[in-house]
N, C-alpha and C. Protein backbone atom coordinates (compact mmCIF):
# COMPACT_ATOMS: atom_id res chain seq x y z
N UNK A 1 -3.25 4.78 18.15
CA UNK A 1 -4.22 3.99 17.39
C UNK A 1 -5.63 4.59 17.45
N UNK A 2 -5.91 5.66 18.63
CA UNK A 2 -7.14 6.35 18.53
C UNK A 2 -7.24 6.99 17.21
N UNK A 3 -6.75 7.48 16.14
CA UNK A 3 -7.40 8.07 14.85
C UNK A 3 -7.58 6.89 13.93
N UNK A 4 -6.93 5.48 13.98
CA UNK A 4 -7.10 4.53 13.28
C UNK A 4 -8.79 4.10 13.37
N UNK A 5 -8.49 4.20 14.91
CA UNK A 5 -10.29 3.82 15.33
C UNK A 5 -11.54 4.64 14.84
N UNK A 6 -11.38 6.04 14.63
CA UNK A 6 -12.23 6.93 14.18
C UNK A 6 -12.19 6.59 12.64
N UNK A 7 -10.96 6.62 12.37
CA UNK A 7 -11.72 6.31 10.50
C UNK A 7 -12.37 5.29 10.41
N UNK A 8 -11.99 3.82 11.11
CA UNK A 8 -12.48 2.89 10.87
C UNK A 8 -14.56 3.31 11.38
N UNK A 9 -15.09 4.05 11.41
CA UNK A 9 -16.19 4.17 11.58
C UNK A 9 -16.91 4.75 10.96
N UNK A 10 -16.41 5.25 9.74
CA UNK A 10 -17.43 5.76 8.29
C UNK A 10 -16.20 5.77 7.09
N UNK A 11 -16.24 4.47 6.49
CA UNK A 11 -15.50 4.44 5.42
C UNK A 11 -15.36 4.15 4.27
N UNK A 12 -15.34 5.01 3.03
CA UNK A 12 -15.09 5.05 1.99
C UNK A 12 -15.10 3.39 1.40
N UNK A 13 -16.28 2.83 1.18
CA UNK A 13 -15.94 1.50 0.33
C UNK A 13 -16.00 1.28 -1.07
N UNK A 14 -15.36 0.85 -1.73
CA UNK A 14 -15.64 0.11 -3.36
C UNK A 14 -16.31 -0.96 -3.26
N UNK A 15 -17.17 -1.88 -3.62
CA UNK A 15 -17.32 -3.17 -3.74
C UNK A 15 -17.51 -3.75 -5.27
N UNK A 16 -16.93 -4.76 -5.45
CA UNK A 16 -16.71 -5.26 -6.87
C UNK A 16 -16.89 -6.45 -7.05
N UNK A 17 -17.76 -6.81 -7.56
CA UNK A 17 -18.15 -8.10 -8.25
C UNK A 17 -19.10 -8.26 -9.49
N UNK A 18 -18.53 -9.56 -10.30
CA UNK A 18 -19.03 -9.72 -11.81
C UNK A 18 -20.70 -9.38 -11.45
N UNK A 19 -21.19 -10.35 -10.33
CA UNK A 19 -22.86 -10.37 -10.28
C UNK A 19 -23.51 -9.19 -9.66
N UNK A 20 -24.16 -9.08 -10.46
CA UNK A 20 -24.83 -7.56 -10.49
C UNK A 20 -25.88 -7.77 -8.97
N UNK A 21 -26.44 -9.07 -8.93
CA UNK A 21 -27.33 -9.42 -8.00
C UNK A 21 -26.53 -9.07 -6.69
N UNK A 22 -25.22 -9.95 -6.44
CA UNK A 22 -24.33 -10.03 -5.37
C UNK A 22 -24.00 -8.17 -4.93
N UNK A 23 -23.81 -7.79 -5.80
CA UNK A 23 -23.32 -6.34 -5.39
C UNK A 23 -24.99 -5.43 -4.71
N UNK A 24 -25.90 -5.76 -4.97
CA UNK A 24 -27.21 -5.57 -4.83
C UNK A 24 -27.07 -5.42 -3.16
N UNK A 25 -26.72 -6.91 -3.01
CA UNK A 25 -27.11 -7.53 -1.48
C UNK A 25 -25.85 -6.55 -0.58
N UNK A 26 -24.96 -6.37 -0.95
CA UNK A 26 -23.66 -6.51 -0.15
C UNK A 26 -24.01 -5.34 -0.10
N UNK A 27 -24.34 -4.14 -1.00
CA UNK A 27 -23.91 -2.63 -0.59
C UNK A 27 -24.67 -2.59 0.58
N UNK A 28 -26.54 -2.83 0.96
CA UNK A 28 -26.72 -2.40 2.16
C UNK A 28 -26.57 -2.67 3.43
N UNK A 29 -25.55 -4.40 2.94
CA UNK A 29 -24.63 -4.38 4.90
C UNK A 29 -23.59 -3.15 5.07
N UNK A 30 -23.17 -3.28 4.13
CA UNK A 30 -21.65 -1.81 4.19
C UNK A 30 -22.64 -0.82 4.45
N UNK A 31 -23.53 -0.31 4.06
CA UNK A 31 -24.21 0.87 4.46
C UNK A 31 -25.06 0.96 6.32
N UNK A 32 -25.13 -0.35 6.09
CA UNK A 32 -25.77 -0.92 7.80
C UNK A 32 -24.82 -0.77 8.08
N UNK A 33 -23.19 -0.87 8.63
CA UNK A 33 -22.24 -0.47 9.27
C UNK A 33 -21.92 0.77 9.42
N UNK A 34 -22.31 1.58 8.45
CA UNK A 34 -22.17 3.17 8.78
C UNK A 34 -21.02 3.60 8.31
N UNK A 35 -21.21 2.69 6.63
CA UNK A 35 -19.74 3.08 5.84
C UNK A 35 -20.67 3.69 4.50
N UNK A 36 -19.92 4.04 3.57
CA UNK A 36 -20.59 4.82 2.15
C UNK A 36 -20.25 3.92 1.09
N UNK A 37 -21.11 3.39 0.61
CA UNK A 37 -20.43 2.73 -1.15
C UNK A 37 -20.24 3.74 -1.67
N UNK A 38 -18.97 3.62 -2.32
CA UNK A 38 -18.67 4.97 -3.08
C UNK A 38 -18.59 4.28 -4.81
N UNK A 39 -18.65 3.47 -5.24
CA UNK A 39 -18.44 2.59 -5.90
C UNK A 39 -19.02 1.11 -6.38
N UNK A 40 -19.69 0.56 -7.27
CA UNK A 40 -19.54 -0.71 -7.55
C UNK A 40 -19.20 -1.19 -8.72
N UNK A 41 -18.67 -1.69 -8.64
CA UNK A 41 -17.89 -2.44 -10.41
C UNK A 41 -17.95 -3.48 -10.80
N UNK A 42 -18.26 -3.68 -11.60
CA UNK A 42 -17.87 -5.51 -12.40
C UNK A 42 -17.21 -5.47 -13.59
N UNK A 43 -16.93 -4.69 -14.20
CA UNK A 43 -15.91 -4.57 -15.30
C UNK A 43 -14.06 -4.32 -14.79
N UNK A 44 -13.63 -5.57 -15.05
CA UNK A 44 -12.23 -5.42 -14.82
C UNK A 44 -11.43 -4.21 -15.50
N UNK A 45 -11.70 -3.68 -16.55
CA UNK A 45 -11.47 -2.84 -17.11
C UNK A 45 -11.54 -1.26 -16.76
N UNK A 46 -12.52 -1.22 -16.47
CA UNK A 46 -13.08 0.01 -15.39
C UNK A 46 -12.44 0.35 -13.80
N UNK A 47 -12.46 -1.17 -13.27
CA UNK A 47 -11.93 -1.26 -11.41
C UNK A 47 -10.68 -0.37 -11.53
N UNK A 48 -9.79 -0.46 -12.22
CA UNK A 48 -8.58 0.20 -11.86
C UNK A 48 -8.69 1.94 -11.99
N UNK A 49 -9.32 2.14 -12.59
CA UNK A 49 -9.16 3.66 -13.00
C UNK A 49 -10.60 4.25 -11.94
N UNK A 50 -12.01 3.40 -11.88
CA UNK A 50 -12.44 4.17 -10.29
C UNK A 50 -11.74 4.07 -9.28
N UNK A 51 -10.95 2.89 -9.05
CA UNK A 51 -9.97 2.94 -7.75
C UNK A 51 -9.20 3.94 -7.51
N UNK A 52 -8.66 4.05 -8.88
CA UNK A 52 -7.41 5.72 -8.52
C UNK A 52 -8.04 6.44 -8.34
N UNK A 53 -9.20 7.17 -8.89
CA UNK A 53 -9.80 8.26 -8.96
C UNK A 53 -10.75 8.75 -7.50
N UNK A 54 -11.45 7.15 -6.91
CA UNK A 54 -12.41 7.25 -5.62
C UNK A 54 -11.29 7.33 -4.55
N UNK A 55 -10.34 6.91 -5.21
CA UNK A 55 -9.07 6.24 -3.47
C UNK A 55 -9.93 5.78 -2.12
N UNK A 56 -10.65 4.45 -2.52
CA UNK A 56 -11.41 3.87 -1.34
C UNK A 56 -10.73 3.83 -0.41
N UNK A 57 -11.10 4.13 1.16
CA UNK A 57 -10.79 3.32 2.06
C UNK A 57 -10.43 1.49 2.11
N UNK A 58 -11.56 0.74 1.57
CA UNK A 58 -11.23 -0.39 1.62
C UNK A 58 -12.18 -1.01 0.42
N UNK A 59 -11.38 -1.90 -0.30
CA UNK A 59 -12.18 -2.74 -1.00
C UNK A 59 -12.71 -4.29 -0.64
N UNK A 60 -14.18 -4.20 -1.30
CA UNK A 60 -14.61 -5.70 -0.96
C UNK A 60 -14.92 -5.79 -2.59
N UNK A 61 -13.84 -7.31 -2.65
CA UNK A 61 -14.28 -7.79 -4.12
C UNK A 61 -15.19 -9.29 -3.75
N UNK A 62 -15.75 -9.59 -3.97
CA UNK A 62 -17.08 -11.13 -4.07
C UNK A 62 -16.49 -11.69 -5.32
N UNK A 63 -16.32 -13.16 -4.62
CA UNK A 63 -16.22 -14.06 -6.05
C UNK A 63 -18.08 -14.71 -6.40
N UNK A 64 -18.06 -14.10 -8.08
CA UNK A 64 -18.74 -14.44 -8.87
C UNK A 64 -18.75 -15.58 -9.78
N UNK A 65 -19.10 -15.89 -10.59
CA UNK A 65 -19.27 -16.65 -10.86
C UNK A 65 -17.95 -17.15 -11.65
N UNK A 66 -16.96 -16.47 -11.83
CA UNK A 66 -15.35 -16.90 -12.75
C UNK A 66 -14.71 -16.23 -11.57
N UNK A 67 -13.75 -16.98 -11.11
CA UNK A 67 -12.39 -16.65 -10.41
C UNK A 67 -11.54 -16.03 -10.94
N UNK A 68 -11.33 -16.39 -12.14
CA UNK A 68 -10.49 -15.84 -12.61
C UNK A 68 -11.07 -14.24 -13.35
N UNK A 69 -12.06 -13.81 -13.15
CA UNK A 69 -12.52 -12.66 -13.45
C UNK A 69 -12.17 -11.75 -11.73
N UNK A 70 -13.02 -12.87 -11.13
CA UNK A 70 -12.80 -12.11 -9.15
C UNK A 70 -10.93 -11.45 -9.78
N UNK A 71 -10.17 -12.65 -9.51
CA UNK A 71 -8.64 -12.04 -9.51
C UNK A 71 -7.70 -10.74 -10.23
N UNK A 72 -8.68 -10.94 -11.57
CA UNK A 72 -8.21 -9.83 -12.14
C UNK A 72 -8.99 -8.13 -11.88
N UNK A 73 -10.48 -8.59 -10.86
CA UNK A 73 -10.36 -6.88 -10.45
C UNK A 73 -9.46 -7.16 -9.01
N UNK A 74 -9.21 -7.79 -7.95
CA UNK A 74 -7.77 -7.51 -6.96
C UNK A 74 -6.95 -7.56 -7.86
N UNK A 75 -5.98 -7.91 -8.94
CA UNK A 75 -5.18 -7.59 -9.43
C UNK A 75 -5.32 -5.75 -9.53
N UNK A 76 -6.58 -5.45 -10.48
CA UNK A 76 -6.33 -4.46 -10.70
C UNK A 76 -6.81 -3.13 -9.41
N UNK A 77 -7.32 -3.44 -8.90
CA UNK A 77 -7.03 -2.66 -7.17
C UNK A 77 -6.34 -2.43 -6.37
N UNK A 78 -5.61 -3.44 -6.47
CA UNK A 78 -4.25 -3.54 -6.01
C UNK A 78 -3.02 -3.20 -6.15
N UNK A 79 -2.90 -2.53 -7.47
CA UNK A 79 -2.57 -1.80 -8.49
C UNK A 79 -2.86 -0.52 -8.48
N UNK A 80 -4.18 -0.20 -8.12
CA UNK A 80 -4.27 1.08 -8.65
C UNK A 80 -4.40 1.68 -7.00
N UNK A 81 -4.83 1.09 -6.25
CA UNK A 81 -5.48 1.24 -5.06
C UNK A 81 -3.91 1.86 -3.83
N UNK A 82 -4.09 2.61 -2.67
CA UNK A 82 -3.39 2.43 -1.39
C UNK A 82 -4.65 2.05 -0.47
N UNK A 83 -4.78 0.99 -0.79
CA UNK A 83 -6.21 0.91 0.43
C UNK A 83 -6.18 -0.73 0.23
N UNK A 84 -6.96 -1.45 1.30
CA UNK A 84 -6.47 -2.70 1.49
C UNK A 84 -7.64 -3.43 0.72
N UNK A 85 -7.22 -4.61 0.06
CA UNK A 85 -8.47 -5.74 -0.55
C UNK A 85 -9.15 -6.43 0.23
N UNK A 86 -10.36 -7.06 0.59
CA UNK A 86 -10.74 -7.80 1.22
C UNK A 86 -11.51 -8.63 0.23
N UNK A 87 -11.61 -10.06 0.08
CA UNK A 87 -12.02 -10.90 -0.77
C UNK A 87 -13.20 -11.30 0.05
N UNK A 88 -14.74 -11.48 -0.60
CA UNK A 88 -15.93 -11.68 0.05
C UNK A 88 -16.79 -13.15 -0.61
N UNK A 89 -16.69 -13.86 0.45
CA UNK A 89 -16.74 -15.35 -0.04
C UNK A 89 -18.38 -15.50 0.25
N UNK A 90 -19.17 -16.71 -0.82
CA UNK A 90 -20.53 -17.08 -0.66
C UNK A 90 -20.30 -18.47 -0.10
N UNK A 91 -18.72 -19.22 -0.53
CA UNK A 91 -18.74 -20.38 -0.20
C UNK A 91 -17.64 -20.80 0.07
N UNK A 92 -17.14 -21.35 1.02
CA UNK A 92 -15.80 -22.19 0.79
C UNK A 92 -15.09 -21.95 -0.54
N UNK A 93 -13.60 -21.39 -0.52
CA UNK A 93 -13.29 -22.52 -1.72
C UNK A 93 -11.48 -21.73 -1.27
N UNK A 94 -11.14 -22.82 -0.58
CA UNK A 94 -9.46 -22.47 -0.12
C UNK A 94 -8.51 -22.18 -1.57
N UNK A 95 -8.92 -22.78 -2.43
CA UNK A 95 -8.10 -22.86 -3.88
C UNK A 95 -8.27 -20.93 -4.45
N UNK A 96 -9.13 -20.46 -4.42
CA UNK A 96 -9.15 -19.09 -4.33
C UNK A 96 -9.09 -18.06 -3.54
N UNK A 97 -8.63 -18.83 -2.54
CA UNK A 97 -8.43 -17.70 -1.74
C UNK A 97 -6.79 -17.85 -1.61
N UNK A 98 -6.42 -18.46 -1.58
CA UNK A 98 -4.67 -18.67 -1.58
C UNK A 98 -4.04 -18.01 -3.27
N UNK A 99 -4.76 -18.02 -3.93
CA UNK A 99 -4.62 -17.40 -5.77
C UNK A 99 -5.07 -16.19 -4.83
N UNK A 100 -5.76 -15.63 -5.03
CA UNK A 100 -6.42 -14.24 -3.79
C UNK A 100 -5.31 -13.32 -3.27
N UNK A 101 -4.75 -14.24 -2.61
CA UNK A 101 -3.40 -14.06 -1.33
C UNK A 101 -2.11 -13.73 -1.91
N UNK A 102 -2.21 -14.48 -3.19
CA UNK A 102 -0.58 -14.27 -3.78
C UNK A 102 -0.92 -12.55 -4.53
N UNK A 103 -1.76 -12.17 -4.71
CA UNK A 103 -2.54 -10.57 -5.50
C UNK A 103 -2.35 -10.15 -4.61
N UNK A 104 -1.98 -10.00 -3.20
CA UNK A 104 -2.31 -8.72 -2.26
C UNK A 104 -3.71 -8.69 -1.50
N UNK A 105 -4.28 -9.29 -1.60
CA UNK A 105 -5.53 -9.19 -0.49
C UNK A 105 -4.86 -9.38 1.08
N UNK A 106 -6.08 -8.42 1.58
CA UNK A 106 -5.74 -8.74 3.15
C UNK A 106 -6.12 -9.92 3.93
N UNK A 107 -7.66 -10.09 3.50
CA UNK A 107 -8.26 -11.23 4.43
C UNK A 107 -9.28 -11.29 3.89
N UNK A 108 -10.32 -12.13 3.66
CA UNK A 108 -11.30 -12.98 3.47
C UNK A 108 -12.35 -12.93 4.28
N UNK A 109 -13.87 -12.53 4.03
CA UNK A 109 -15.00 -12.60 4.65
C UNK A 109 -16.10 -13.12 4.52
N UNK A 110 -16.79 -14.11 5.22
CA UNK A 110 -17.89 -14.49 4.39
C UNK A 110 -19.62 -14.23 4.94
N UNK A 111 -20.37 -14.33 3.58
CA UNK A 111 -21.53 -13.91 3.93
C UNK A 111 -22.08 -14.95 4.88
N UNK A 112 -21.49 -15.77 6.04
CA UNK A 112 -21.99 -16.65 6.57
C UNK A 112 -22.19 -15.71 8.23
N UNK A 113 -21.11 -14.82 8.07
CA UNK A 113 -20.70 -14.01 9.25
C UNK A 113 -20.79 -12.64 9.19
N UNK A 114 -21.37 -11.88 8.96
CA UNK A 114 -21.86 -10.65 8.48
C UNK A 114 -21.87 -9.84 9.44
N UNK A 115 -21.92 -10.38 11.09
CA UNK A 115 -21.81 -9.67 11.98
C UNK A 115 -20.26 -9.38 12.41
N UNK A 116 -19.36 -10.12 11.66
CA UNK A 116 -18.11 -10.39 11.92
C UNK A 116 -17.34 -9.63 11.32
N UNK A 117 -18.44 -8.65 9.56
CA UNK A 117 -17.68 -8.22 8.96
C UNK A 117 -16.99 -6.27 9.38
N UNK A 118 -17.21 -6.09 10.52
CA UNK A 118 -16.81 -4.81 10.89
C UNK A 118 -15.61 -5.33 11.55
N UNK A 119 -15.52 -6.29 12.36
CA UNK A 119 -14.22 -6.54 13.25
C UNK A 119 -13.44 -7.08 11.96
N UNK A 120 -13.29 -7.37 11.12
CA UNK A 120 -12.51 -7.81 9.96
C UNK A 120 -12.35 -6.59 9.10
N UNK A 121 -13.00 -5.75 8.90
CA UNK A 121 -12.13 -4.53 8.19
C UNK A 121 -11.32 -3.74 9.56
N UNK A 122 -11.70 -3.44 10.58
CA UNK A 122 -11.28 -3.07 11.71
C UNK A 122 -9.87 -3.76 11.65
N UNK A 123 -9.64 -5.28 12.05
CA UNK A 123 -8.50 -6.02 11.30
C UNK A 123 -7.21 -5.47 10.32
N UNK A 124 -8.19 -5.69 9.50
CA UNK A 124 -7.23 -5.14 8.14
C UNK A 124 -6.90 -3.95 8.16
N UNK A 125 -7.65 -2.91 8.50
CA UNK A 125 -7.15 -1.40 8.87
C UNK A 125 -5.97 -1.25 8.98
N UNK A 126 -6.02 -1.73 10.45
CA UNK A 126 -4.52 -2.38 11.68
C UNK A 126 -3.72 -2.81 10.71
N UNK A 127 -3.79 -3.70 10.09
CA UNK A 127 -2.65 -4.53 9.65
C UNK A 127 -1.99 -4.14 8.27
N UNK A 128 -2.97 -3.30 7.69
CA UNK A 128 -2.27 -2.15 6.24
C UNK A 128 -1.59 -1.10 6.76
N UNK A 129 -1.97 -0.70 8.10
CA UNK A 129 -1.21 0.57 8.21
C UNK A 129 -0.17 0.18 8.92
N UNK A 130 0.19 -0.60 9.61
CA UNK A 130 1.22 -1.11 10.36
C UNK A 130 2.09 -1.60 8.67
N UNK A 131 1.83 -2.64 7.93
CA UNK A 131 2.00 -2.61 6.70
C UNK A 131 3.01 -1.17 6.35
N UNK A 132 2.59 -0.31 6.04
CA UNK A 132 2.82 0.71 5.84
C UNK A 132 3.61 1.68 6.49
N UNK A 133 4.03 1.70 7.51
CA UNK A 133 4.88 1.92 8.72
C UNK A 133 6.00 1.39 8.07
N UNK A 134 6.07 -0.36 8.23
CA UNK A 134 7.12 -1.31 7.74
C UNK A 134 7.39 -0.77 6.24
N UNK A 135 6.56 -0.56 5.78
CA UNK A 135 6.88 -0.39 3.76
C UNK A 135 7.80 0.82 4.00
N UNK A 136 7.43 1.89 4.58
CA UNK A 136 7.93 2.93 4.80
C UNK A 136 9.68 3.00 5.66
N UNK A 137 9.66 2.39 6.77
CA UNK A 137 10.81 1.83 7.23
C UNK A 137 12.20 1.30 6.72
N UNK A 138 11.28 0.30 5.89
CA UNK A 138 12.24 -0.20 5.33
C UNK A 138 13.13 0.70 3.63
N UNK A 139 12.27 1.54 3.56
CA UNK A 139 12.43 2.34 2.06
C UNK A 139 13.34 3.34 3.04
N UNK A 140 12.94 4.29 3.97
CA UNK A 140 13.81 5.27 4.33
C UNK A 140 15.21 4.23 4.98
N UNK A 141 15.65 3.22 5.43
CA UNK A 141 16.72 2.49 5.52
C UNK A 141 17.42 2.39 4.40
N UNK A 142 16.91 2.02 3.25
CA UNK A 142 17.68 2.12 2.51
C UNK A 142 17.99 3.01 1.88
N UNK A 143 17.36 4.17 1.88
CA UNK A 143 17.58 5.31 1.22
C UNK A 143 19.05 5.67 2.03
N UNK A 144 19.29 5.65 3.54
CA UNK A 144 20.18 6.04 3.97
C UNK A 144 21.28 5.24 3.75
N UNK A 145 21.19 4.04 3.80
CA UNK A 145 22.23 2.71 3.04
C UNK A 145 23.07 3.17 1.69
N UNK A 146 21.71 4.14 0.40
CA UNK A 146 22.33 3.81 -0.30
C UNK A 146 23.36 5.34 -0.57
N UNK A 147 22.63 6.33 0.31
CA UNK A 147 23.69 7.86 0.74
C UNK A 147 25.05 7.49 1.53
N UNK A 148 24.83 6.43 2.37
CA UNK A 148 26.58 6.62 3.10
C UNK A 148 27.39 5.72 2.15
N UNK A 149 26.37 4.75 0.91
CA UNK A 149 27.65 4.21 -0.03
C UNK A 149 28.32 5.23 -0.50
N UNK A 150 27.47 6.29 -1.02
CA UNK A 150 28.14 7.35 -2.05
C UNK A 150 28.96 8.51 -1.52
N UNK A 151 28.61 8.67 0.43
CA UNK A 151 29.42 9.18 1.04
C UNK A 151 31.13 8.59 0.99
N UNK A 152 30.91 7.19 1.25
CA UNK A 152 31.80 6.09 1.22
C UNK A 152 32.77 6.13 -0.37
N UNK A 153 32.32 6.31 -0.92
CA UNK A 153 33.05 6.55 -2.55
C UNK A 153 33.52 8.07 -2.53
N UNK A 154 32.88 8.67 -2.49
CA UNK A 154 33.25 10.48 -2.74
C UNK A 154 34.41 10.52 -1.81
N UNK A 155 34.80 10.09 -0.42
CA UNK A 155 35.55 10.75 0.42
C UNK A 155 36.34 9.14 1.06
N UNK A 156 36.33 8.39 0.17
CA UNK A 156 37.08 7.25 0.76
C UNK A 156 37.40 7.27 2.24
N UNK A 157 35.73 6.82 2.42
CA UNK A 157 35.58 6.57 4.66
C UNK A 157 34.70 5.19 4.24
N UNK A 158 34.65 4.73 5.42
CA UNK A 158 34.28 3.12 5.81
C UNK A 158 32.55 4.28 6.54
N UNK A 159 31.51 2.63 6.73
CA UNK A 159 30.54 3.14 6.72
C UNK A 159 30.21 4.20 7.71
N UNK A 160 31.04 3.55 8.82
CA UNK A 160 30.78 4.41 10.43
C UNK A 160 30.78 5.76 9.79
N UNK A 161 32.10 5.93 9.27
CA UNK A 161 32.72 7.78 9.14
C UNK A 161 31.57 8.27 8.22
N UNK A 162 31.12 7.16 7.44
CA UNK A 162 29.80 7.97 6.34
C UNK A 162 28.50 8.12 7.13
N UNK A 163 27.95 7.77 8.19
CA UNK A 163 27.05 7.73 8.70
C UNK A 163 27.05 8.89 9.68
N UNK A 164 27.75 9.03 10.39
CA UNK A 164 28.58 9.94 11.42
C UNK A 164 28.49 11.58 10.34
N UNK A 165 29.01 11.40 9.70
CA UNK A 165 28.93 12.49 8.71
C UNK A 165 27.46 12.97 8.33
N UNK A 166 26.81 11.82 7.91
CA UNK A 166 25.12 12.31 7.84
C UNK A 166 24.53 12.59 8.59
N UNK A 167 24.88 12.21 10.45
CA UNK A 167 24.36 12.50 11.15
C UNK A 167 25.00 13.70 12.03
N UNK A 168 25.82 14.37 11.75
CA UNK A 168 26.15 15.67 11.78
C UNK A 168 25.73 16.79 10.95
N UNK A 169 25.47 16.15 10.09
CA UNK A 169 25.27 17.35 8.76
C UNK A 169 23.30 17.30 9.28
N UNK A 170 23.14 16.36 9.52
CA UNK A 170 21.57 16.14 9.95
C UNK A 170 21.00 17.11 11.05
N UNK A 171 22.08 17.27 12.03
CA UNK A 171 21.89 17.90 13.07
C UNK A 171 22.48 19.15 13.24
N UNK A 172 23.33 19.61 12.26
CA UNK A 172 23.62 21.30 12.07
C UNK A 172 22.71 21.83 11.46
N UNK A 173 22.51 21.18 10.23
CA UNK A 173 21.26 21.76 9.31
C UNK A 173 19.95 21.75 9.98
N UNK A 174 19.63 21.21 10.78
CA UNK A 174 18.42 20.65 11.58
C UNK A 174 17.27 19.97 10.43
N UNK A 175 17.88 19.28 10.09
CA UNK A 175 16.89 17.87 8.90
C UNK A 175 17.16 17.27 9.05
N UNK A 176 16.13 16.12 8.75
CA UNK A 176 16.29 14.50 9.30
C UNK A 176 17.06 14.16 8.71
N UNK A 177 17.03 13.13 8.91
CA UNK A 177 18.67 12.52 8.59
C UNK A 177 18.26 11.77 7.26
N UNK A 178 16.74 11.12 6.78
CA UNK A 178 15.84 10.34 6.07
C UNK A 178 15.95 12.16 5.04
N UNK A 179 15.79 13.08 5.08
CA UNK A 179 15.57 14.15 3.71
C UNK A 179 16.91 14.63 3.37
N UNK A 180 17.87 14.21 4.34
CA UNK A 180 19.54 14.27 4.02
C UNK A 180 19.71 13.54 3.01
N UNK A 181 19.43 11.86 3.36
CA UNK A 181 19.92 11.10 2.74
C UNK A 181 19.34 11.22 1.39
N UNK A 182 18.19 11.33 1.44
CA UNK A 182 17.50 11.90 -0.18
C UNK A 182 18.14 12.48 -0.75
N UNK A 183 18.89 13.92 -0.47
CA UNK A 183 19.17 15.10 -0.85
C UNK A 183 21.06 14.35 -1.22
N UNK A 184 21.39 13.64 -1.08
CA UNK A 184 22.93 12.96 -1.04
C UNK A 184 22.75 12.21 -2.49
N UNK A 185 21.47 11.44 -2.44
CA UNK A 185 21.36 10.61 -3.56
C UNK A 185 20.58 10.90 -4.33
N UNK A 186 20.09 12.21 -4.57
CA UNK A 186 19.37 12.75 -5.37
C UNK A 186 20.51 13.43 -6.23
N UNK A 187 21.20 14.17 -5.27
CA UNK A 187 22.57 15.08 -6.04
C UNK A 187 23.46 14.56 -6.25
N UNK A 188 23.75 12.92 -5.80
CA UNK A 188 24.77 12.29 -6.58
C UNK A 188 24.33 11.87 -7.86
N UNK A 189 22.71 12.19 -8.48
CA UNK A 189 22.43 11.59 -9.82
C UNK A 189 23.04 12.76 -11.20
N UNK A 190 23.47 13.83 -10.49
CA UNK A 190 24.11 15.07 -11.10
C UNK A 190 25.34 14.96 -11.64
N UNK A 191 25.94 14.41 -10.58
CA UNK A 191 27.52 14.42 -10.76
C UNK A 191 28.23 13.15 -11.58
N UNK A 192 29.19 13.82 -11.90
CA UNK A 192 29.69 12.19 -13.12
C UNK A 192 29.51 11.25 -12.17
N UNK A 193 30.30 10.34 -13.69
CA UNK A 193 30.49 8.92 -13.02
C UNK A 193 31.48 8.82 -11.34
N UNK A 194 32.51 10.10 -12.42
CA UNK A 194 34.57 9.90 -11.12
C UNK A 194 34.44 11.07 -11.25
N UNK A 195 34.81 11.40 -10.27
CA UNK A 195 36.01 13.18 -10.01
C UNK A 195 36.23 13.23 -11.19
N UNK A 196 36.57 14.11 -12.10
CA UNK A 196 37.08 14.52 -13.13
C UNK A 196 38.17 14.61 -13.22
N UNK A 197 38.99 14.58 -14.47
CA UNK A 197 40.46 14.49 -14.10
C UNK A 197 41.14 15.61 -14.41
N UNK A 198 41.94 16.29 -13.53
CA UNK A 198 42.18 17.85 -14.00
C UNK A 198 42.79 18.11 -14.78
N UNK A 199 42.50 19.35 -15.77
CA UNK A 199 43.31 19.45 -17.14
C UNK A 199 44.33 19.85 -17.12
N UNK A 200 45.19 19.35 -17.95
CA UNK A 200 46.61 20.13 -17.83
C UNK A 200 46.29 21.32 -18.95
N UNK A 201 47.24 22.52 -18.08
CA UNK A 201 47.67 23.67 -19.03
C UNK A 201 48.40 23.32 -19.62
C-alpha cells in the first residue's frame, strides 16, 4: 500500500460543476492539498471527452444548482473515466446523493469539512483500487471458467481433467494459467461450431 500512499500526495484532479462561482472556490482547496486541477467543467457535453483525454486521478463533481445536471456529468465520468467520482456537497440533501450512488460515485464530501477532504480521497483511493483488484479477479476467473468449458467440449473431460490440463500446459509453457486461458478462448473463436465431419472418398 506504500505506492498507493505516494500517489495519493499530488494528484491529478478534474473538478466539475454547473457554477462557475463554486468551481472558483473549490480549485484552491485541491491546490492547498498539493494536488493539480487539471481540469474544470460545467458542460455535460464536454466532461466526458476531457475525462478520457486528462485520465484524472480523481474527480470532484459539486452539486449546482440542477441535480439532475450534477448526475449527468458522474454519469458521464464515469463512463469515460478509470478514476474514482467523488460528489461535493454545499448542503445536505440524502435524495442526491443515493441518485449519486446508483452512477458510480465513491463517496461524498462536504464543504462543511474541508479539512476532512484529503482523508476522503485518501479513502476512495483505497477503495477503487481494491475495487479493481476484485473487478480484475473476478474477470480473470471467469476467463478460466469459460476455457475449461471449451476444454470440456473439445476432449469430452469433466471440469477437474479440464483444469488439470490448463494447469499443466500453464506450467510446461511457463504462462500463467490467466494468458492460457485467454489464448484457449481466443482460439476457440477460430474454430467451427463441431469437429468437422470427415469426407468420404
Amino acid at each position: 500500500m506504500e505506492q498507493l500512499t505516494d500517489r495519493t500526495s499530488h494528484l491529478r484532479v478534474l473538478i466539475a460543476n454547473e457554477r462557475k462561482d463554486r468551481l472558483a472556490l473549490v480549485a484552491p482547496i485541491v491546490v492547498a492539498l498539493g494536488h493539480e486541477v487539471i481540469a474544470r467543467e460545467i458542460e455535460v457535453e464536454d466532461v466526458g471527452t476531457v475525462t478520457a483525454r486528462e485520465r484524472p486521478d480523481v474527480a470532484l463533481v459539486g452539486l449546482g444548482e440542477s441535480s439532475e445536471h450534477a448526475l449527468e456529468l458522474i454519469d458521464k465520468i464515469v463512463r469515460a473515466a478509470a478514476c474514482p467520482v467523488i460528489v461535493l456537497l454545499h448542503a445536505p440533501d440524502p435524495g442526491f446523493v443515493r441518485e449519486a450512488s446508483k452512477r458510480g460515485v465513491f463517496a461524498h464530501i462536504s464543504d462543511d469539512d474541508v479539512e476532512e477532504w484529503q482523508s476522503s480521497i485518501d479513502i476512495v483511493l483505497r477503495r477503487f483500487a481494491e475495487y479493481h483488484e476484485l473487478e480484475g479477479a473476478f474477470g480473470r476467473r471467469a476467463l478460466t471458467e469459460r476455457a475449461k468449458g471449451i476444454l470440456m467440449e473439445r476432449h469430452s473431460i469433466d471440469e477437474e481433467a479440464a483444469f488439470e490440463m490448463l494447469r499443466e500446459r500453464s506450467r510446461s509453457d511457463n504462462r500463467k494459467l490467466v494468458d492460457l486461458a485467454a489464448a484457449v478462448v481466443d482460439g476457440h473463436r477460430l474454430l467451427p461450431k463441431r469437429p468437422a465431419a470427415p469426407q468420404k472418398l
